[in-house]
Protein backbone atom coordinates (compact mmCIF):
# COMPACT_ATOMS: atom_id res chain seq x y z
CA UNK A 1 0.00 0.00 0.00
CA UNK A 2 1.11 3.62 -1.08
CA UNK A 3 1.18 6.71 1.24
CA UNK A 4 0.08 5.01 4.54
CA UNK A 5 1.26 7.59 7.14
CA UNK A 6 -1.55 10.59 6.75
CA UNK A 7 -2.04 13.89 9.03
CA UNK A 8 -5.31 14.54 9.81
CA UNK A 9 -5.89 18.33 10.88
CA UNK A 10 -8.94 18.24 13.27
CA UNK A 11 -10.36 16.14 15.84
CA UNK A 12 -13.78 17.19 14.80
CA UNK A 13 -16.83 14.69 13.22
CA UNK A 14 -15.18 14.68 10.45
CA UNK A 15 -11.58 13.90 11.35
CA UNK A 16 -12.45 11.35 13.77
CA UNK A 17 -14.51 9.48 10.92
CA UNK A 18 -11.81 9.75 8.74
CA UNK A 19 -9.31 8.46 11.09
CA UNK A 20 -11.22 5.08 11.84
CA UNK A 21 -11.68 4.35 8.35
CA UNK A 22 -8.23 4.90 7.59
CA UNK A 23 -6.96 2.87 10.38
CA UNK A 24 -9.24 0.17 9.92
CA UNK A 25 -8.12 -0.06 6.48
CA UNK A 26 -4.21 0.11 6.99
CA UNK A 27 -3.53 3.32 6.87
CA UNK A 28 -1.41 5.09 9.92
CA UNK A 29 -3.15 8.09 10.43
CA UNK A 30 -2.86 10.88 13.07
CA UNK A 31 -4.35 13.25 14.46
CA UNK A 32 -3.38 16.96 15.58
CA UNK A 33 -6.39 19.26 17.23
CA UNK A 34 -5.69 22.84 18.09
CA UNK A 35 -7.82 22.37 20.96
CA UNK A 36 -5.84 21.27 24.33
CA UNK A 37 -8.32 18.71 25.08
CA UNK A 38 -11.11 17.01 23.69
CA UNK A 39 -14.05 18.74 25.92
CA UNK A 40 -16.79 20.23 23.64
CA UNK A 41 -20.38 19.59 24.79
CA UNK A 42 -21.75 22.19 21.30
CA UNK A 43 -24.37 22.48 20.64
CA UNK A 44 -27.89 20.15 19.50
CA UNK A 45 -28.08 18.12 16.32
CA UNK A 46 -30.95 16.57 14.78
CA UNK A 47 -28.72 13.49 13.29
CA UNK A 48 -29.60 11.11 10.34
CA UNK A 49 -29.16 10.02 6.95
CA UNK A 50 -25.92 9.78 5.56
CA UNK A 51 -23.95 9.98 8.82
CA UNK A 52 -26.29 7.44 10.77
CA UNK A 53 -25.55 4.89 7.88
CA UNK A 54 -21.82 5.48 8.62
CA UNK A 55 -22.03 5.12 12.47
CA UNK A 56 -23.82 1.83 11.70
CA UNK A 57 -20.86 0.64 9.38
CA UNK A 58 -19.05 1.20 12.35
CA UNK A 59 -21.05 -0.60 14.67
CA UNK A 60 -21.58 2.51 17.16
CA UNK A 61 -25.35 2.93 17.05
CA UNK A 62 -25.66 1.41 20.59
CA UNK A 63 -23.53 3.60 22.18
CA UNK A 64 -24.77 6.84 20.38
CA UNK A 65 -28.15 5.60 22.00
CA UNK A 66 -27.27 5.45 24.77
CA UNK A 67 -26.18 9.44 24.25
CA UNK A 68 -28.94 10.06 23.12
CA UNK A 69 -31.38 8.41 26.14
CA UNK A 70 -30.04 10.93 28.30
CA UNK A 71 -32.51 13.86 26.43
CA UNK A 72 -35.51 12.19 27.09
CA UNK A 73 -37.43 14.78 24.80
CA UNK A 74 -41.17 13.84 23.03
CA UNK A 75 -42.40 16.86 21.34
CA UNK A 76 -40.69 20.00 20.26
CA UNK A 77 -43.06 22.99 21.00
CA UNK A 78 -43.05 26.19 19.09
CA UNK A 79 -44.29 29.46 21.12
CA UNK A 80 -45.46 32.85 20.49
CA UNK A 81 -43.70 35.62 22.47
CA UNK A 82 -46.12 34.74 25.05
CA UNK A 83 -45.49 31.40 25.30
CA UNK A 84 -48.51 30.20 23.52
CA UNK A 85 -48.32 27.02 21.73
CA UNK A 86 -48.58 27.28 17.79
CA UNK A 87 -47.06 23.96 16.08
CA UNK A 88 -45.70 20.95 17.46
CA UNK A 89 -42.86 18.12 16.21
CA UNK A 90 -43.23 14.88 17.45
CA UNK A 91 -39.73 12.78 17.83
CA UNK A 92 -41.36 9.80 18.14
CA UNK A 93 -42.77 10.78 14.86
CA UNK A 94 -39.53 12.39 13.51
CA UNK A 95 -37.87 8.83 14.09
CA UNK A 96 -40.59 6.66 12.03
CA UNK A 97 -40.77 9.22 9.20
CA UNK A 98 -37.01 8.66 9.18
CA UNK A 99 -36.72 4.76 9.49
CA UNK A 100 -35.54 5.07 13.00
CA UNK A 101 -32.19 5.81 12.13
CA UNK A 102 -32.33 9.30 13.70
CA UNK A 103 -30.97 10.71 17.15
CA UNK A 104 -31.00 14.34 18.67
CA UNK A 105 -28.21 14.59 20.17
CA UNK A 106 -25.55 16.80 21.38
CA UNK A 107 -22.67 17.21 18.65
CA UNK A 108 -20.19 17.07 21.29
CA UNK A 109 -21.61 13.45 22.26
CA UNK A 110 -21.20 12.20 18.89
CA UNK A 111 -17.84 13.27 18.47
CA UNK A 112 -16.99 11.56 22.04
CA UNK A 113 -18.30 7.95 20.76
CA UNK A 114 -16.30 8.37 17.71
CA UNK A 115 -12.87 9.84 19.48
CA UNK A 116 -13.44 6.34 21.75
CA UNK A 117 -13.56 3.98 19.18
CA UNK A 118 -10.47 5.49 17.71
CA UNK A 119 -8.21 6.91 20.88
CA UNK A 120 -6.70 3.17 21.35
CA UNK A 121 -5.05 2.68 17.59
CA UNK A 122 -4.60 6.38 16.81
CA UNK A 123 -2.27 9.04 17.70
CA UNK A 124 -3.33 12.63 18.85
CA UNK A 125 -1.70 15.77 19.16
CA UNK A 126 -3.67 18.56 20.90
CA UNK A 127 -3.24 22.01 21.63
CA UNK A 128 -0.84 21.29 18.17
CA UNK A 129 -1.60 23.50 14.74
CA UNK A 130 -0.21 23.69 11.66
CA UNK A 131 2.40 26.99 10.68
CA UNK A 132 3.39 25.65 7.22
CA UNK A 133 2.66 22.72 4.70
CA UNK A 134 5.40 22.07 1.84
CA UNK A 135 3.81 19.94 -0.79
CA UNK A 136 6.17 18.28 -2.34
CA UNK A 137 5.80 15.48 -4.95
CA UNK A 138 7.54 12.85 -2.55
CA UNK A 139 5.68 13.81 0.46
CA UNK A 140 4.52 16.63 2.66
CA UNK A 141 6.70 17.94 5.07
CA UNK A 142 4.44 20.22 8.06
CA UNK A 143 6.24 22.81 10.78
CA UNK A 144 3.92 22.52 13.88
CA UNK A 145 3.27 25.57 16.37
CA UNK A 146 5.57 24.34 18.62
CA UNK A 147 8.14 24.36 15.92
CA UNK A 148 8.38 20.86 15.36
CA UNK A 149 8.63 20.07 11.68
CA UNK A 150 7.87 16.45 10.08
CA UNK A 151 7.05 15.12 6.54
CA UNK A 152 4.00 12.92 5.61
CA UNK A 153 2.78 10.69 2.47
CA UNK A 154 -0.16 12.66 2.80
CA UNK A 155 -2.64 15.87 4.83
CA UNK A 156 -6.34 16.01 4.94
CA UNK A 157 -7.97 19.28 6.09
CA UNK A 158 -10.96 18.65 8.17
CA UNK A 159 -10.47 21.31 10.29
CA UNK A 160 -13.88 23.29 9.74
CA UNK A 161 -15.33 25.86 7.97
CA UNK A 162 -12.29 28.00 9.45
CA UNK A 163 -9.85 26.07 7.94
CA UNK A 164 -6.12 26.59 8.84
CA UNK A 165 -5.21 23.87 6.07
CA UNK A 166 -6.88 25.68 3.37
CA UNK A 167 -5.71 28.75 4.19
CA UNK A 168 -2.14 27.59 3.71
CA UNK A 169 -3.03 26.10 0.33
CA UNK A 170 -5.72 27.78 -1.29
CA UNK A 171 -5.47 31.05 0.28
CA UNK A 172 -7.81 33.51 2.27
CA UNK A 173 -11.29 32.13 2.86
CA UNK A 174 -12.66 35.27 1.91
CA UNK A 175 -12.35 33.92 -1.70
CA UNK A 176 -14.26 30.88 -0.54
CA UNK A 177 -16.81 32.03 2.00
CA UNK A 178 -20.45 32.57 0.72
CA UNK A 179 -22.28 35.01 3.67
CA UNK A 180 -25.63 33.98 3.93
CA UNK A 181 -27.06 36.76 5.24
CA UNK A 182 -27.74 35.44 9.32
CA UNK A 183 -25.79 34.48 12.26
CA UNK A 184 -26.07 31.76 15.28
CA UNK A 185 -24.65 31.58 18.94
CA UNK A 186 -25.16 28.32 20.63
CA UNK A 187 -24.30 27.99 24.27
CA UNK A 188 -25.18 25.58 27.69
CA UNK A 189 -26.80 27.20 30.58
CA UNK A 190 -28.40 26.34 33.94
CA UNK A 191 -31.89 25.03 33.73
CA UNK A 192 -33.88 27.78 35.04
CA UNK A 193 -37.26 26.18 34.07
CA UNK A 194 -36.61 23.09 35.95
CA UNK A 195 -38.68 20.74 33.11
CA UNK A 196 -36.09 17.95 32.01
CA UNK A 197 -38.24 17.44 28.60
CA UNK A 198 -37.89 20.86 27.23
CA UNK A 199 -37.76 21.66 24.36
CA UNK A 200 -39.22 25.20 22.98
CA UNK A 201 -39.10 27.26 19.84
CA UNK A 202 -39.73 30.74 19.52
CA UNK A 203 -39.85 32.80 16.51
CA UNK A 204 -40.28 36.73 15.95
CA UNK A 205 -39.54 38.55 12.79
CA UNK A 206 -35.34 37.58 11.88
CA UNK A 207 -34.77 35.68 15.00
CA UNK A 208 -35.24 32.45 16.28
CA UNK A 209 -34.33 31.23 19.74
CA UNK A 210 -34.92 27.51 21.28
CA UNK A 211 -33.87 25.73 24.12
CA UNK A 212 -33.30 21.98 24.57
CA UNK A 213 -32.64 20.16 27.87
CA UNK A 214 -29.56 18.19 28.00
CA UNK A 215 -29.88 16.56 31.52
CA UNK A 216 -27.59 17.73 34.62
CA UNK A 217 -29.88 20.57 35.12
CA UNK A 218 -29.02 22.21 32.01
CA UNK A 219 -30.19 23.70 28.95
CA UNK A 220 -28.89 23.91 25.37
CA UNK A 221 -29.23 27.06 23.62
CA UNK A 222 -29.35 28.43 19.99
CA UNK A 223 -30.18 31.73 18.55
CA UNK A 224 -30.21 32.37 14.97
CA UNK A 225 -30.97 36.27 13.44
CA UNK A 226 -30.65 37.99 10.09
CA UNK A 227 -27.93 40.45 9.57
CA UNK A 228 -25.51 42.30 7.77
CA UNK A 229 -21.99 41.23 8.00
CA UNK A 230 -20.63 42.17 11.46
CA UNK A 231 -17.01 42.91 12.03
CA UNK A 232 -17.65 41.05 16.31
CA UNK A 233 -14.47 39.94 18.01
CA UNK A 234 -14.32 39.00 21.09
CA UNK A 235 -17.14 37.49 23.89
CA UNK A 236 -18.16 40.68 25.24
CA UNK A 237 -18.80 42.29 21.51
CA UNK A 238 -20.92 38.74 20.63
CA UNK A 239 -22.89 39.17 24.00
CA UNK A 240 -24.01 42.92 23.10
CA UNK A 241 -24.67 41.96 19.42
CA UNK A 242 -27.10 39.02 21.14
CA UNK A 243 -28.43 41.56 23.65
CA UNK A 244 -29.34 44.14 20.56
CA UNK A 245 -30.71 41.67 18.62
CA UNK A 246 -32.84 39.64 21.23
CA UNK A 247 -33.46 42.55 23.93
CA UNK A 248 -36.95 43.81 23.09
CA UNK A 249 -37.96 39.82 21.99
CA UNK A 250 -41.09 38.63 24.13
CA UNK A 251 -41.09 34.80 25.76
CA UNK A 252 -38.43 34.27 27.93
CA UNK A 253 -35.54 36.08 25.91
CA UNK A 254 -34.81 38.29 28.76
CA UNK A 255 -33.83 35.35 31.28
CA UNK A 256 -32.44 33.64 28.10
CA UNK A 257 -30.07 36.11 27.60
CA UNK A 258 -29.28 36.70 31.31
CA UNK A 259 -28.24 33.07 31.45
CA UNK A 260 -25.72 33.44 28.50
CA UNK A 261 -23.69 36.37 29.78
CA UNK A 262 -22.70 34.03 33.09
CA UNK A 263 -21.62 30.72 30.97
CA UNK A 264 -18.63 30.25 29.89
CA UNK A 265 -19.71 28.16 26.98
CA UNK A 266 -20.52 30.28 23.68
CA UNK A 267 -20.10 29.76 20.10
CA UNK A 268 -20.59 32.79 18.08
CA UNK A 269 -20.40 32.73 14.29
CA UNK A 270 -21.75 33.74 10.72
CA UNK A 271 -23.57 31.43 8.60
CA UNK A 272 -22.18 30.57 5.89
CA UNK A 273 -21.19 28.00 3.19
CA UNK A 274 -17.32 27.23 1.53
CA UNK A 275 -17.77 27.23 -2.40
CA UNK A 276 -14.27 25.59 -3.54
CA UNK A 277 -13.68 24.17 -7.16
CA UNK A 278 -10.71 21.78 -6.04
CA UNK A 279 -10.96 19.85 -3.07
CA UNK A 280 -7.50 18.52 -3.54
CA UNK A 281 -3.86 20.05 -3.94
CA UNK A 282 -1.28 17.60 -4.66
CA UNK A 283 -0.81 15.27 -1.75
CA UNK A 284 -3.14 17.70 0.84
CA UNK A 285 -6.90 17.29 0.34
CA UNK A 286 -9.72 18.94 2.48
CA UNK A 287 -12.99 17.16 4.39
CA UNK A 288 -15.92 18.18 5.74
CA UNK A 289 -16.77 21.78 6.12
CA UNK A 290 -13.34 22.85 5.46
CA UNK A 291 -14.56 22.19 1.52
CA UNK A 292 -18.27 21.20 1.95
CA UNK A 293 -20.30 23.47 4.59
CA UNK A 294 -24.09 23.38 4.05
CA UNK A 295 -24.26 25.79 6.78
CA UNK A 296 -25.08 25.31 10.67
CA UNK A 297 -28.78 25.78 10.01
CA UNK A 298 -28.61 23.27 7.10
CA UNK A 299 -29.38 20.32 10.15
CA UNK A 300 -27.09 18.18 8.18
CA UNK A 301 -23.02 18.87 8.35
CA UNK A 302 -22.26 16.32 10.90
CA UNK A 303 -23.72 13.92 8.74
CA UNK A 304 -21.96 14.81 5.65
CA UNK A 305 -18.90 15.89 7.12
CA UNK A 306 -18.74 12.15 8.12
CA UNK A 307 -20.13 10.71 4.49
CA UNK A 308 -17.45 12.26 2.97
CA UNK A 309 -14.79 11.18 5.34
CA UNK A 310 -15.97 7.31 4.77
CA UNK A 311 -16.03 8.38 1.12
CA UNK A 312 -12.38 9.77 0.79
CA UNK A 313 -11.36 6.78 3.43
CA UNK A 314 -13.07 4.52 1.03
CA UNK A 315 -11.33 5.95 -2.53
CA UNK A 316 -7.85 5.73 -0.70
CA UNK A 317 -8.61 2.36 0.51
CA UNK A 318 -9.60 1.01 -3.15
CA UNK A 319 -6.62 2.56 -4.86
CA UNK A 320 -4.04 1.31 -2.69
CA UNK A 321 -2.94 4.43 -1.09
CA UNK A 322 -2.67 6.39 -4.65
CA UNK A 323 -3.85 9.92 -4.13
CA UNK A 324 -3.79 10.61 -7.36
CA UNK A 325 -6.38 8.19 -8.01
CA UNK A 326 -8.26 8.53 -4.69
CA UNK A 327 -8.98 12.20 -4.25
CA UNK A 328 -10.28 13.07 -7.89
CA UNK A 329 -12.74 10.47 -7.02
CA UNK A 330 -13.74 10.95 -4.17
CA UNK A 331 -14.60 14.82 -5.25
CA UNK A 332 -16.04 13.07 -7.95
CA UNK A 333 -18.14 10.80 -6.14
CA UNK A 334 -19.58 13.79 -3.37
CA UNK A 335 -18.67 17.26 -4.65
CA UNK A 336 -22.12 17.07 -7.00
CA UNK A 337 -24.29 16.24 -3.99
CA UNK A 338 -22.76 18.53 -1.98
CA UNK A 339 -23.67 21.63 -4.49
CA UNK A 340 -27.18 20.06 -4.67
CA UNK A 341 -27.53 20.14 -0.82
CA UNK A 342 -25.95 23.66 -0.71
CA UNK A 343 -28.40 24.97 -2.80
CA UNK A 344 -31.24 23.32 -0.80
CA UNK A 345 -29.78 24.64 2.38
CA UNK A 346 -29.64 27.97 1.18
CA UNK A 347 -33.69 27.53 0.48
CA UNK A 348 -34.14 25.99 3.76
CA UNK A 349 -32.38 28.85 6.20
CA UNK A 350 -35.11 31.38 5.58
CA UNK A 351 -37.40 28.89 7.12
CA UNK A 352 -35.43 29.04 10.26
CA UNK A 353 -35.39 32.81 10.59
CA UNK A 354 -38.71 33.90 9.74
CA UNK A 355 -38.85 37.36 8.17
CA UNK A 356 -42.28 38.41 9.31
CA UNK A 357 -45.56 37.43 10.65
CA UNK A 358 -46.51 36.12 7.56
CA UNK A 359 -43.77 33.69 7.23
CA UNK A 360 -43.85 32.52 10.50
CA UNK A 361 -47.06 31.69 10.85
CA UNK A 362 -46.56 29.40 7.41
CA UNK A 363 -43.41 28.17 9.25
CA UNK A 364 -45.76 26.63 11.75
CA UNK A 365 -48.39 25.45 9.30
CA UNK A 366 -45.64 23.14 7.86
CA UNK A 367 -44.68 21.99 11.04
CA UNK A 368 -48.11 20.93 12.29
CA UNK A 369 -48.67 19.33 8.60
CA UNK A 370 -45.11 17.80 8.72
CA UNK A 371 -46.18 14.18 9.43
CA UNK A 372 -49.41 14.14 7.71
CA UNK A 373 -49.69 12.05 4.17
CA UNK A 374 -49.00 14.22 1.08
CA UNK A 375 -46.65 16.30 3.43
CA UNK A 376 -44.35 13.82 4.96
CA UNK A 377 -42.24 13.18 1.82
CA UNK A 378 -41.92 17.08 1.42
CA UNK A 379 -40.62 17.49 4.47
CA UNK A 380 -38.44 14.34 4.44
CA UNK A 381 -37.04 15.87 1.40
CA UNK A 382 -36.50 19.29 2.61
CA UNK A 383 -34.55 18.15 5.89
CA UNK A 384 -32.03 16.01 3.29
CA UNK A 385 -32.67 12.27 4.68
CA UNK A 386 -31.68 10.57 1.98
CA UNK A 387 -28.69 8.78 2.56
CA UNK A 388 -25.50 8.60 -0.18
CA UNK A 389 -23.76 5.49 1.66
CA UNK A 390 -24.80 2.61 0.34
C-alpha cells in the first residue's frame, strides 16, 4: 500500500470518521487538534441520513443511543412571544418518518463515541496547529506551532469551515466564504425552568431562539438572526450583538439572555457555506466543512462531514494508497451532492429565521402538517434524509 502515514488536521466529526476508516483499512493516520483537550459539549443536532448509515458501518449505534437516552425529549413545541403554543414536532414521529435511524443529540456526544472507538489505535496531538505545509511530490513535510517540523505521504484538512489547512493552500477564505445573510450563537446554561423534557421554539420577525434540555440541570441554547456582515471579536462584543438583537424579543428572551452572559460556553459565528472548485492540492486534500459546509442551520453537516470522510477513506482504501487516483474520485463521487444540498440549504435557512408574521405563521403550518400524508415526503425531502452510503 502507497502513502500510509496521513495527518489529519482536526479532531472534529469529520476527522475522527476519517481516522477510523483509515486505520481500519491500513492506513497510519494521526491526528493533531488545536484544541488542548477534547471537551466540547456544542451544541444540539438533529442526526440522520448519511452519517447514521456510517455510524452503523461502524457498529456505534448502541452507544450513540445510549447518548442520546439521556434527552428524554417527546415533542418539540413552538411558542409565540407569550409562550402560547402554535405547532408541534413529534420525535417519536420524527424517528418513524425517518426509518428510526435518527438521534438528537448533542454534537459534542457524537464526536466523544467516535474519538473512543479510535483513541486506542490512533495518535493525537492537541493544543498542536499547523504553521506551514510544503507539498512536495515525494511527500509533505508540516512545521507545527511548537516548531516541530515532520514530513507525511499525505494531509487532509478537516479542520472546519475556518480552515487553517486551506488557508495555507488555497489562500484567504474570503475567496471561498459565501455570507448567507444570518448568524447563530449556541451555548449551555443552567436550567432555570426546571422541566427535564424541554424543548421550545420561539420565533419573531429575523430571530429564532430555542432551548433543549440536556440533563444535569441544564439547557442547550441556539439563537439564529438575520444580519448584515458584522465585524464582532471578542465574547463581550458577541454578547451585546445578542443583547441588541434579542433585547426587546417577548417569551423568555430576557432570562435567556441573562443566562448566556454568566456561561462560559458560547459559540458565536456567521452562517455561511465554503464554495471551492478543487478539493485537492497535490498530496493535501480537504474534508468536511473545510470544503463542503451546508451551513449550521442546514441540520445536516455532521452527517456529511462524516459521508465524505468514509467516502475519501473509502477511494484511498480502493486505490491502494494512490492519491492521485483517490482524491479526484472521491470529489467526484460527493462534490455534486454537496452543491445540490448547498443549494437546498440555502432555500431551507429562511425557514429558520422567519422574516415576518406572515412567514412565520406558514413556518408553523408546515410543522403541524409535517407528518401528515401528502406532506411527509416534502418534508423528508427538505430536511435532506436521503442517505448517499450505500
Amino acid at each position: 500500500m502507497k502513502n500510509r502515514n496521513i495527518l489529519i488536521s482536526g479532531a472534529g466529526i469529520a476527522g475522527l470518521t476519517l481516522a477510523y476508516w483509515l486505520q481500519k483499512w491500513g492506513f497510519s493516520p494521526t491526528i493533531i487538534e488545536k484544541r488542548p483537550d477534547f471537551h466540547d459539549r456544542g451544541y444540539m443536532i438533529d442526526f440522520y441520513g448519511s452519517g447514521f448509515d456510517v455510524i452503523q458501518k461502524m457498529g456505534l449505534v448502541e452507544k450513540l443511543q445510549e447518548r442520546s437516552n439521556q434527552y428524554p425529549v417527546k415533542k418539540l413545541i413552538f411558542v409565540d412571544r407569550n409562550a402560547k403554543p402554535h405547532a408541534t414536532l413529534d420525535v417519536e414521529k420524527m424517528r418513524e418518518l425517518l426509518d428510526h435511524k435518527y438521534f438528537p443529540i448533542l454534537r459534542g456526544d457524537l464526536e466523544s463515541v467516535i474519538y473512543d472507538s479510535v483513541k486506542g489505535d490512533v495518535p493525537f496531538r492537541f493544543n498542536t496547529s499547523i504553521t506551514r505545509i510544503d507539498n512536495q511530490p515525494d511527500g509533505v513535510v508540516v512545521e507545527f506551532s511548537n516548531g516541530e517540523s515532520q514530513q507525511y505521504d499525505l494531509v487532509i484538512g478537516a479542520d472546519g469551515i475556518h480552515s487553517n489547512v486551506r488557508k495555507q493552500l488555497w489562500g484567504a477564505e474570503s475567496q471561498f466564504n459565501r455570507f448567507l445573510g444570518f448568524y447563530v450563537a449556541c451555548s449551555v446554561i443552567d436550567n432555570f425552568l426546571g422541566n427535564e423534557d424541554t424543548f421550545y421554539g420561539h420565533f419573531e420577525p429575523n430571530v429564532q431562539a430555542t432551548i433543549f434540555s440536556i440533563g444535569g440541570n441544564q439547557l442547550a441554547t441556539f439563537f439564529a438572526f438575520r444580519s448584515e456582515k458584522l465585524n464582532v471579536h471578542g465574547r463581550s462584543a458577541q454578547i451585546d450583538v445578542l443583547t441588541n438583537v434579542f433585547g426587546s424579543a417577548g417569551w423568555i428572551m430576557p432570562q435567556l439572555l441573562e443566562a448566556t452572559k454568566r456561561t462560559d460556553d458560547l459559540f458565536f459565528d456567521a452562517v455561511a457555506q465554503i464554495q471551492l472548485n478543487e478539493w485537492h492540492k497535490g498530496r493535501v486534500a480537504l474534508v468536511g466543512d473545510a470544503c463542503q459546509c451546508l451551513t449550521l442551520l442546514a441540520g445536516q453537516g455532521a452527517s456529511m462531514g462524516m459521508a465524505g470522510a468514509y467516502l475519501l477513506a473509502d477511494e484511498l482504501h480502493k486505490a491502494d494508497g494512490d492519491y492521485k487516483i483517490a482524491f479526484p474520485a472521491y470529489q467526484q463521487r460527493l462534490k455534486p451532492e454537496i452543491e445540490h444540498r448547498q443549494k437546498d440549504a440555502r432555500g431551507l435557512a429562511g425557514s429558520f429565521v422567519p422574516r415576518n408574521n406572515l412567514e412565520i405563521a406558514l413556518t408553523h403550518f408546515f410543522l403541524n402538517t409535517a407528518f401528515l400524508p401528502g406532506f411527509r415526503s416534502l418534508f423528508k425531502k427538505q430536511i435532506g434524509a436521503r442517505s448517499i452510503i450505500k
